[in-house]
Protein backbone atom coordinates (compact mmCIF):
# COMPACT_ATOMS: atom_id res chain seq x y z
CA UNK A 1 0.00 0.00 0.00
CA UNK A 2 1.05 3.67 -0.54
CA UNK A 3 1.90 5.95 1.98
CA UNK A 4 -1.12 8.08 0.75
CA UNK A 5 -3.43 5.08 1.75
CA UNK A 6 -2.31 5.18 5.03
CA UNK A 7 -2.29 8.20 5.77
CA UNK A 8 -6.18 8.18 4.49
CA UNK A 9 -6.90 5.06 6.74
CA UNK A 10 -5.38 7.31 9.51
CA UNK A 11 -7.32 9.91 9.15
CA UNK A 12 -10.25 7.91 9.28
CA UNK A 13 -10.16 6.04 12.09
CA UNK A 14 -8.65 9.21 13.86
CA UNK A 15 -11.72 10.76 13.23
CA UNK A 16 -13.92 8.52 14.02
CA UNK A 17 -12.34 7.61 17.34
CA UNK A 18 -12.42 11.28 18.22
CA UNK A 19 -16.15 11.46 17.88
CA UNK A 20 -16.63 8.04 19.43
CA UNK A 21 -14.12 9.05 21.87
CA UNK A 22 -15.07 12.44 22.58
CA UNK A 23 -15.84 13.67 26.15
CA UNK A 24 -18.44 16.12 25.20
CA UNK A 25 -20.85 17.24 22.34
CA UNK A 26 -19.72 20.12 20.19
CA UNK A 27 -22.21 22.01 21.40
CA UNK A 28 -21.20 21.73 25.12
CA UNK A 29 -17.81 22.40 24.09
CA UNK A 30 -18.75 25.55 21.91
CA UNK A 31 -20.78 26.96 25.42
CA UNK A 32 -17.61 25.80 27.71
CA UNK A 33 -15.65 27.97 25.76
CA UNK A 34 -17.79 31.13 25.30
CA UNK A 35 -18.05 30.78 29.35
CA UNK A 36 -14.59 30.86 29.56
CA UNK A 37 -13.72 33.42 27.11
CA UNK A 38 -16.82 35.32 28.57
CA UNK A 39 -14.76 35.02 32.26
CA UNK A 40 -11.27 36.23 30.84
CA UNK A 41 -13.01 38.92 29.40
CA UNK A 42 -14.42 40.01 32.73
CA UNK A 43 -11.44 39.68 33.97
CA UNK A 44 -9.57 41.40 31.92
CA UNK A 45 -12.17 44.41 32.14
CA UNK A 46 -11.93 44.37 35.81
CA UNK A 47 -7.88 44.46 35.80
CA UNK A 48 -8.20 47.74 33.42
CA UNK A 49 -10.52 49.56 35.66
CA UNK A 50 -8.32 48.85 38.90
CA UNK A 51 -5.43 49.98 36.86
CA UNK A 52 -7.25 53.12 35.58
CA UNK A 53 -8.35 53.64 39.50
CA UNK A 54 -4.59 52.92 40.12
CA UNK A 55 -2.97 55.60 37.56
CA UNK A 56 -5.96 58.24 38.77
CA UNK A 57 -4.71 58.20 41.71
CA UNK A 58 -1.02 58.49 41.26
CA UNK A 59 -1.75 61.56 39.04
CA UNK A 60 -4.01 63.07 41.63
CA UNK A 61 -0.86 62.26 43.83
CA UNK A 62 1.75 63.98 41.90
CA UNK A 63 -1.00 66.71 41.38
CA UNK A 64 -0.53 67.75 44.75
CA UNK A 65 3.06 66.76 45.30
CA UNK A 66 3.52 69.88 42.74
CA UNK A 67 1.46 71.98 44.24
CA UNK A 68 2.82 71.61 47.87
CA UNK A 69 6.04 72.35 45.66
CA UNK A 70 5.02 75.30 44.08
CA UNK A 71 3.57 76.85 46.90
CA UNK A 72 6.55 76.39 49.23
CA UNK A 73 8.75 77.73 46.47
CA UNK A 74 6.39 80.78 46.19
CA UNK A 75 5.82 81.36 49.37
């Protein structure tokens, strides 16, 4: 036999022991991984708003900093 046969008769029985084989339906894999990209996104969302808290406050911070600066420098 050719290597192309095998290669087809591979392929086959590959496939067909991955849907035989398969721990879930493609649709409960499709919804496992909308929840999960679903939670990352979340997550993601949440670690931009603490670090947008985060660099509001080090400006407000430094906003002051200056102005304790200036005014001492003034008088």
């Amino acid at each position: 036999m050719s290597d192309t046969k095998y290669f087809l008769y591979g392929l086959g029985i590959g496939a067909v022991a991955g849907v035989l084989l398969a721990p879930r339906s493609g649709h409960e894999t499709m919804r496992m991984i909308g929840q999960t990209a679903a939670k990352k996104r979340n997550a993601a969302a949440e670690q931009l708003d603490r670090a947008r808290r985060a660099a509001e406050t080090t400006a407000e911070g430094i906003a002051t900093a200056f102005e304790k600066g200036r005014d001492q420098l003034v008088g």
